[in-house]
N, C-alpha and C. Protein backbone atom coordinates (compact mmCIF):
# COMPACT_ATOMS: atom_id res chain seq x y z
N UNK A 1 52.97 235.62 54.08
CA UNK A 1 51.81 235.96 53.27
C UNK A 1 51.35 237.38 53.63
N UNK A 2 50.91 238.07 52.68
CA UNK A 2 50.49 239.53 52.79
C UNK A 2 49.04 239.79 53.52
N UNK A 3 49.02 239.71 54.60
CA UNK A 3 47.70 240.14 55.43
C UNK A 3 46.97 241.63 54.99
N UNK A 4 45.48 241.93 53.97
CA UNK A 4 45.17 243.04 54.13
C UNK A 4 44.32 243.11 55.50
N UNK A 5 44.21 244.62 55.72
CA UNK A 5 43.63 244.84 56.77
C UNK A 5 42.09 245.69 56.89
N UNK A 6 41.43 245.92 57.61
CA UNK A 6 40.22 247.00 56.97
C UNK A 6 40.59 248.47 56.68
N UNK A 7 41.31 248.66 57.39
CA UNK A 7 41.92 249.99 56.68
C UNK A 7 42.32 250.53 55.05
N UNK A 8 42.71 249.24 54.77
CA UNK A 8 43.53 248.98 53.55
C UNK A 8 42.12 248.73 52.68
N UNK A 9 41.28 248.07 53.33
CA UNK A 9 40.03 247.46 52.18
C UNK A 9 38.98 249.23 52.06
N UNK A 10 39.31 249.87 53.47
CA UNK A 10 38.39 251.10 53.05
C UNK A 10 38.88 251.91 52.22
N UNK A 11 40.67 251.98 52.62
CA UNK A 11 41.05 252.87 51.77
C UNK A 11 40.86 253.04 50.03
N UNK A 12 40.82 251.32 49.49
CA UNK A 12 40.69 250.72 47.78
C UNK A 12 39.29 251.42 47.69
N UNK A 13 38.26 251.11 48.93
CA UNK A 13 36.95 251.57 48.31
C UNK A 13 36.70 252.73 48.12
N UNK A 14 37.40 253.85 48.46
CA UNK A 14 37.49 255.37 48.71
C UNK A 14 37.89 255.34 47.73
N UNK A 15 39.32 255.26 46.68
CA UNK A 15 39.53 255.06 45.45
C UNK A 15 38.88 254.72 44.29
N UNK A 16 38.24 253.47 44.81
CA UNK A 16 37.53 253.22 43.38
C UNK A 16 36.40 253.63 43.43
N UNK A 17 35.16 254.28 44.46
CA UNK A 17 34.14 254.62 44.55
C UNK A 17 34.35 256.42 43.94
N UNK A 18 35.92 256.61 44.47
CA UNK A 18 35.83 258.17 43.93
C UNK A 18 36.09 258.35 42.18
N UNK A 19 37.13 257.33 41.82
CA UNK A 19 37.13 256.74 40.41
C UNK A 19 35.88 256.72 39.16
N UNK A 20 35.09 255.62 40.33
CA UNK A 20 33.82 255.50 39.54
C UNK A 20 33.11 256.66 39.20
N UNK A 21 33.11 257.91 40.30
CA UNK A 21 32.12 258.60 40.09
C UNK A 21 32.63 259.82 39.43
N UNK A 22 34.04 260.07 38.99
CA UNK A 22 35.11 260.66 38.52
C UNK A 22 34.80 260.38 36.91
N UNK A 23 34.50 259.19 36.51
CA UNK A 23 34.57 258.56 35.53
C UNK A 23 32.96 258.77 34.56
N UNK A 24 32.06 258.50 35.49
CA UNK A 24 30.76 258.31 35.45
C UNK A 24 30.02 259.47 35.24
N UNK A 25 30.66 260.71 36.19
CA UNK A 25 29.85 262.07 36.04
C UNK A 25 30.25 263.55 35.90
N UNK A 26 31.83 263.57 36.20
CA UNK A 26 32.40 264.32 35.97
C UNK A 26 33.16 264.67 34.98
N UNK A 27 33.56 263.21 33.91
CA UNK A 27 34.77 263.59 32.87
C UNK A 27 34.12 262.33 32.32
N UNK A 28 33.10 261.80 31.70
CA UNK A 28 32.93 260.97 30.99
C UNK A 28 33.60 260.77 29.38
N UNK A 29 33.58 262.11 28.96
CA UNK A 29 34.01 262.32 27.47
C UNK A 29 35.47 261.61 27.37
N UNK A 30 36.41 261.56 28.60
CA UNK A 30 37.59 261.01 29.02
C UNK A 30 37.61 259.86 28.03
N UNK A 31 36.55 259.09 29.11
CA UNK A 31 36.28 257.66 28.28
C UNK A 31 35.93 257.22 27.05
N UNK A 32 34.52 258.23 26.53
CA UNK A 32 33.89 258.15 25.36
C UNK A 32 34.84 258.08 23.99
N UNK A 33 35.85 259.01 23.99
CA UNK A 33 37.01 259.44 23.45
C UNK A 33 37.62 257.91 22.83
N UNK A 34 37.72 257.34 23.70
CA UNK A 34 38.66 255.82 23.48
C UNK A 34 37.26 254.83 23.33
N UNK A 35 36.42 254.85 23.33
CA UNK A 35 35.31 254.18 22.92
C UNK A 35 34.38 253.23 24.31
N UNK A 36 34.49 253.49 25.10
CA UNK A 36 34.29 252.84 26.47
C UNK A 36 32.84 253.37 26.66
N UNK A 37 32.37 253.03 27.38
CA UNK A 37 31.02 253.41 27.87
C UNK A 37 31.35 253.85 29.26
N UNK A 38 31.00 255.08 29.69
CA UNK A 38 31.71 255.96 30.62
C UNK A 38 30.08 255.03 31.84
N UNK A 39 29.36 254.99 31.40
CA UNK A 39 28.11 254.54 32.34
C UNK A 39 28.11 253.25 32.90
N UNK A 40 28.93 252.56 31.85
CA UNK A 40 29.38 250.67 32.56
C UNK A 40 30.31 250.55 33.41
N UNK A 41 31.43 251.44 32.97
CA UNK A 41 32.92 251.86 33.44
C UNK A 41 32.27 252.28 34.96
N UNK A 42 32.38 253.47 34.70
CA UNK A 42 31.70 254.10 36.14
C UNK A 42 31.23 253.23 37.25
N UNK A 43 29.51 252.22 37.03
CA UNK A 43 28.88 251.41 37.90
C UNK A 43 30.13 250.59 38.24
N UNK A 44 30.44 249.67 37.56
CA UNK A 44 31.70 248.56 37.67
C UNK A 44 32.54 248.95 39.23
N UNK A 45 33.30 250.70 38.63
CA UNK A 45 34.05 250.72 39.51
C UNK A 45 33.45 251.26 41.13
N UNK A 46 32.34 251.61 40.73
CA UNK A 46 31.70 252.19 42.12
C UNK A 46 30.93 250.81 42.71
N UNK A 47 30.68 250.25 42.19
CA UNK A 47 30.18 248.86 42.52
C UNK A 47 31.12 247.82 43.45
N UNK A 48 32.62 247.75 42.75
CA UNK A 48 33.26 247.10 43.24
C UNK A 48 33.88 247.95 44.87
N UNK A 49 33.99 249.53 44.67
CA UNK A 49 34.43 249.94 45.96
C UNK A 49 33.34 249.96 46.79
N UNK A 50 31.87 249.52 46.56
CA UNK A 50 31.25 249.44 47.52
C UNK A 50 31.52 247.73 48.22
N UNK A 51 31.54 246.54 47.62
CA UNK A 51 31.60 245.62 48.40
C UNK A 51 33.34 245.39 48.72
N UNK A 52 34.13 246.70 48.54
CA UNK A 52 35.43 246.73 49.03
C UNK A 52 35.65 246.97 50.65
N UNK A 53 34.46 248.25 50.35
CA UNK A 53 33.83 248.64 51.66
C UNK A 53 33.32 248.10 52.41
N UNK A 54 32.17 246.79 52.34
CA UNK A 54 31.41 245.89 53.05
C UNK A 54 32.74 244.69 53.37
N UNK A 55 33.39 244.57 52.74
CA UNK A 55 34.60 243.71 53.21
C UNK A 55 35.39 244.40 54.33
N UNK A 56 35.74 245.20 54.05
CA UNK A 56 36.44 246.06 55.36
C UNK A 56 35.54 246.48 56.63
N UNK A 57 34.18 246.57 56.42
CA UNK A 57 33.54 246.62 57.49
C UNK A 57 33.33 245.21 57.94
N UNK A 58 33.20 244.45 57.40
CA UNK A 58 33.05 242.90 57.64
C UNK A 58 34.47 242.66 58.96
N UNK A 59 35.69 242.86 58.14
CA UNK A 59 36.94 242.74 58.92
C UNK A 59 36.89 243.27 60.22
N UNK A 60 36.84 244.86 60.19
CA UNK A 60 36.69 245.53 61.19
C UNK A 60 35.76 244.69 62.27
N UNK A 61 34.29 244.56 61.89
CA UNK A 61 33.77 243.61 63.03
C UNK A 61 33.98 242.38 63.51
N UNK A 62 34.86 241.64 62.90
CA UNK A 62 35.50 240.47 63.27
C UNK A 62 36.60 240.73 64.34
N UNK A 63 37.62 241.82 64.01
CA UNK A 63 38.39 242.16 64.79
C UNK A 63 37.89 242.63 65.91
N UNK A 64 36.99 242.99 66.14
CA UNK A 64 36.50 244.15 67.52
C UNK A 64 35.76 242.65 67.86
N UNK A 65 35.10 241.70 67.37
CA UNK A 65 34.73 240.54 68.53
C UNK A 65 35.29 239.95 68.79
N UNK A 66 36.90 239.44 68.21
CA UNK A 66 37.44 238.63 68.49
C UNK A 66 38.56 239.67 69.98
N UNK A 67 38.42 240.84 69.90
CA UNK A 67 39.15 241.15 70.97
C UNK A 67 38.33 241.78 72.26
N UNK A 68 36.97 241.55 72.11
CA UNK A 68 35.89 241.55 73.03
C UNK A 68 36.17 240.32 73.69
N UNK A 69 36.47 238.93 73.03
CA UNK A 69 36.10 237.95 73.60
C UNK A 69 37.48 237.79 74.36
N UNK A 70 38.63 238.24 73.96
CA UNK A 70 39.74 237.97 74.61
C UNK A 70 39.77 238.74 75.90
């Protein structure tokens, strides 16, 4: 089975948080173009790389107590 790791969960949130805001404030017309709402699009994806982020920090502190306790 494919184990992610927190590295891996910060790295998605760095992506989609830079995505979102890529999307949202810099090149919206991108979207508008194809009919999307560049302002839903945007939150969505910055939204999701933030609790990508709280997952990988989640991990990270699991790992550092479980090798405190060892």
């Amino acid at each position: 089975m494919f184990r992610t790791g927190h590295f891996y969960h910060f790295l998605t949130a760095s992506i989609f948080i830079g995505m979102g805001t890529y999307f949202w404030f810099l090149h919206p017309e991108t979207l508008e173009s194809r009919g999307i709402n560049p302002l839903w699009f945007g939150c969505i994806l910055f939204v999701w790389g933030v609790f990508r982020g709280i997952n990988g920090y989640l991990l990270l502190r699991r790992k550092r107590k479980t090798q405190d306790e060892n």
